[in-house]
Each structure stands twice: as C-alpha cells, then as structure tokens.
N, C-alpha and C. Protein backbone atom coordinates (compact mmCIF):
# COMPACT_ATOMS: atom_id res chain seq x y z
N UNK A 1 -9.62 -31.12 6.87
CA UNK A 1 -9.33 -31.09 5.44
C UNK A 1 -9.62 -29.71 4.85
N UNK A 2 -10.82 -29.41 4.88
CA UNK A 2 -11.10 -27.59 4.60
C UNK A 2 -10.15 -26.97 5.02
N UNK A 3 -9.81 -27.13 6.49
CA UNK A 3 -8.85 -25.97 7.01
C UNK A 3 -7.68 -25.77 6.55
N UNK A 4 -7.02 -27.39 6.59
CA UNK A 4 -6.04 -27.10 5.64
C UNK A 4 -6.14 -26.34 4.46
N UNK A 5 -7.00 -26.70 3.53
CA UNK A 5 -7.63 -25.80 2.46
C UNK A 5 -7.37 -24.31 2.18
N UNK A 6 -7.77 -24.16 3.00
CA UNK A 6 -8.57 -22.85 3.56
C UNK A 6 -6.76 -21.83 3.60
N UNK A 7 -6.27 -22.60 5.02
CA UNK A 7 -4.70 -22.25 5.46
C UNK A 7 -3.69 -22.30 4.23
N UNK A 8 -4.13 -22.69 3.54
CA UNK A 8 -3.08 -22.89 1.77
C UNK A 8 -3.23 -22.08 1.38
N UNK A 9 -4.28 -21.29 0.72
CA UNK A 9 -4.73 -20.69 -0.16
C UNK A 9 -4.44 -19.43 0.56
N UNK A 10 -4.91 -18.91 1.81
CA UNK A 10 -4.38 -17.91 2.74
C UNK A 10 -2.52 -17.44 2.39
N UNK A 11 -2.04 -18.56 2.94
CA UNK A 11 -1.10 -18.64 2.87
C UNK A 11 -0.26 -18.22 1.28
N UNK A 12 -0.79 -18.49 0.25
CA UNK A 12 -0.24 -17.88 -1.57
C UNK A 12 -0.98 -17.03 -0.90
N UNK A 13 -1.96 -16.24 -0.93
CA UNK A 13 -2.45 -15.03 -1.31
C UNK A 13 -1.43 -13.97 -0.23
N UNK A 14 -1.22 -14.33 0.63
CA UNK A 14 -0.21 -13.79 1.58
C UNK A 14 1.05 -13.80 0.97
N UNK A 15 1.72 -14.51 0.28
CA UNK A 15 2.81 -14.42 -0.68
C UNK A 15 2.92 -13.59 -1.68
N UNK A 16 1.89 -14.09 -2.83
CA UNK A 16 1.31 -12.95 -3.79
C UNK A 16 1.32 -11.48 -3.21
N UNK A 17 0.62 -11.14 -2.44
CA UNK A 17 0.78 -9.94 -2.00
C UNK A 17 2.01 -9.25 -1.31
N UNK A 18 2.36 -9.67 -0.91
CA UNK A 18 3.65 -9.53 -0.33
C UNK A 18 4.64 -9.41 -1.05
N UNK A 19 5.39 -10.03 -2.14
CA UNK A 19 5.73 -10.02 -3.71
C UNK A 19 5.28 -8.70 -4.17
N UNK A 20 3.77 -8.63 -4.43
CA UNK A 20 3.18 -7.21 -5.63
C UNK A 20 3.80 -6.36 -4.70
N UNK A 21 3.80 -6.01 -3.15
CA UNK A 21 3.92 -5.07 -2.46
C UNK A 21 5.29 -4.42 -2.51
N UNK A 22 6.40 -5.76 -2.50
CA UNK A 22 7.91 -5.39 -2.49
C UNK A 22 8.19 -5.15 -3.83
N UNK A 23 7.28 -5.23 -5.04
CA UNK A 23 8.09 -5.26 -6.14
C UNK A 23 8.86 -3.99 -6.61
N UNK A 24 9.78 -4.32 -7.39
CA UNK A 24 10.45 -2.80 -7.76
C UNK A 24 10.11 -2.19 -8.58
N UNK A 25 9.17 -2.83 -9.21
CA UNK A 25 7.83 -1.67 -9.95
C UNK A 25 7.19 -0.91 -9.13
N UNK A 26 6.84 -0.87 -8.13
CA UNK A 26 5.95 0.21 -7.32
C UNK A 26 6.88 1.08 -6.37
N UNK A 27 8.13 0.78 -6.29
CA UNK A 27 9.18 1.48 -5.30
C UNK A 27 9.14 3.22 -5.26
N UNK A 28 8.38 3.42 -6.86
CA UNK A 28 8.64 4.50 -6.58
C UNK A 28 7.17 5.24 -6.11
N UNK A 29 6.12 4.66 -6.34
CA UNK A 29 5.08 5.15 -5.74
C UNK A 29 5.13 5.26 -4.65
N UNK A 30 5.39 4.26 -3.62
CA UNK A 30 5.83 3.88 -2.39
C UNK A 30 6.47 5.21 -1.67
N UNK A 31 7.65 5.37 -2.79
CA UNK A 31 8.77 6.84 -2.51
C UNK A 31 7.65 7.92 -2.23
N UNK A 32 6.81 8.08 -3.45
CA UNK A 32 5.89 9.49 -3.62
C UNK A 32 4.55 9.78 -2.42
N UNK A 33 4.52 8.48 -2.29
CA UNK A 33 3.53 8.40 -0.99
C UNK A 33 4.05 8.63 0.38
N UNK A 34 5.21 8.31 0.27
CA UNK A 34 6.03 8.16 2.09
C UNK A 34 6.34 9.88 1.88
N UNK A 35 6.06 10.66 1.23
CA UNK A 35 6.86 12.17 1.09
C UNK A 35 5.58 12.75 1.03
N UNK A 36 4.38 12.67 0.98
CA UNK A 36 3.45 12.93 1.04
C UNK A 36 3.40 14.10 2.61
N UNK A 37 3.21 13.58 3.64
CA UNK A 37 3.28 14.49 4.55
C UNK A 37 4.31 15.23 5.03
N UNK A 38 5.00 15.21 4.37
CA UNK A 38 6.51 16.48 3.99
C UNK A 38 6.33 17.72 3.33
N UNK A 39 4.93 17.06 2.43
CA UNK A 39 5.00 18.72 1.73
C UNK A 39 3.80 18.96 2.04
N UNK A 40 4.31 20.15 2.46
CA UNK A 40 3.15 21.72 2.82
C UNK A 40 2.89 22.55 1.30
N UNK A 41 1.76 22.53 1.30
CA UNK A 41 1.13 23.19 0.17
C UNK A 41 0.42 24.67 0.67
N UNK A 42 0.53 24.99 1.78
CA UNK A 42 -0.20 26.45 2.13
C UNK A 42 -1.34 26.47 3.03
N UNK A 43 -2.08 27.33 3.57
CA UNK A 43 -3.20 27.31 4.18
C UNK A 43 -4.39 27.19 3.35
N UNK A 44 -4.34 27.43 1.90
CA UNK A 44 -5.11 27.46 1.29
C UNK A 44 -5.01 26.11 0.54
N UNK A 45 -4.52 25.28 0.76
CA UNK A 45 -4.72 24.12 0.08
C UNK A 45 -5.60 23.51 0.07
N UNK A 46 -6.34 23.35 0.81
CA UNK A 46 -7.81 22.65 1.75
C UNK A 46 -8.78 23.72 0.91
N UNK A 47 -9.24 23.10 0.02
CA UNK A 47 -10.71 23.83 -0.41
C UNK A 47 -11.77 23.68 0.80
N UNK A 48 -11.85 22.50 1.27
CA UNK A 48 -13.30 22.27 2.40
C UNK A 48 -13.27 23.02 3.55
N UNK A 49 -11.98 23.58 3.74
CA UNK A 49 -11.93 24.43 5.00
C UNK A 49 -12.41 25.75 4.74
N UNK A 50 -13.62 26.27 5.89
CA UNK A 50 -14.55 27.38 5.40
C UNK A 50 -13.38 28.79 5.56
C-alpha cells in the first residue's frame, strides 16, 4: 500500500517536471545555455587563473 503510494507520487513529480522542463517558457534559456561552450571569451576570461 505505501509503495504504491510512494510509486504515485514519484510518478506526478516525474510528470511535473518533465512538463516545467519542456515548457516553452524556458526554450530560450535552454537555447542560451546549450551555446554556452561556443563562446570563447579570451585567455583572460578566467580571473582564478594565476
């Protein structure tokens, strides 16, 4: 009985998320993040590098 429980609730929150993730509100963050290691900013971009 729990498990079932348990396996339900798993199961929406796995939906829910999955939903927020595809939504076409965030498509474009998604865009700005996947282009992220495309751009080169210089050798000097890295402050921590001595």
């Amino acid at each position: 009985m729990i498990s079932g429980i348990i396996s339900s609730i798993l199961l929406v929150l796995f939906v829910v998320g999955w939903a927020w993730v595809w939504s076409p509100r965030r498509r474009a963050e998604f865009e700005r993040a996947a282009q992220m290691p495309l751009h080169d900013d210089g050798p000097d971009a890295r402050e921590d590098v001595p």
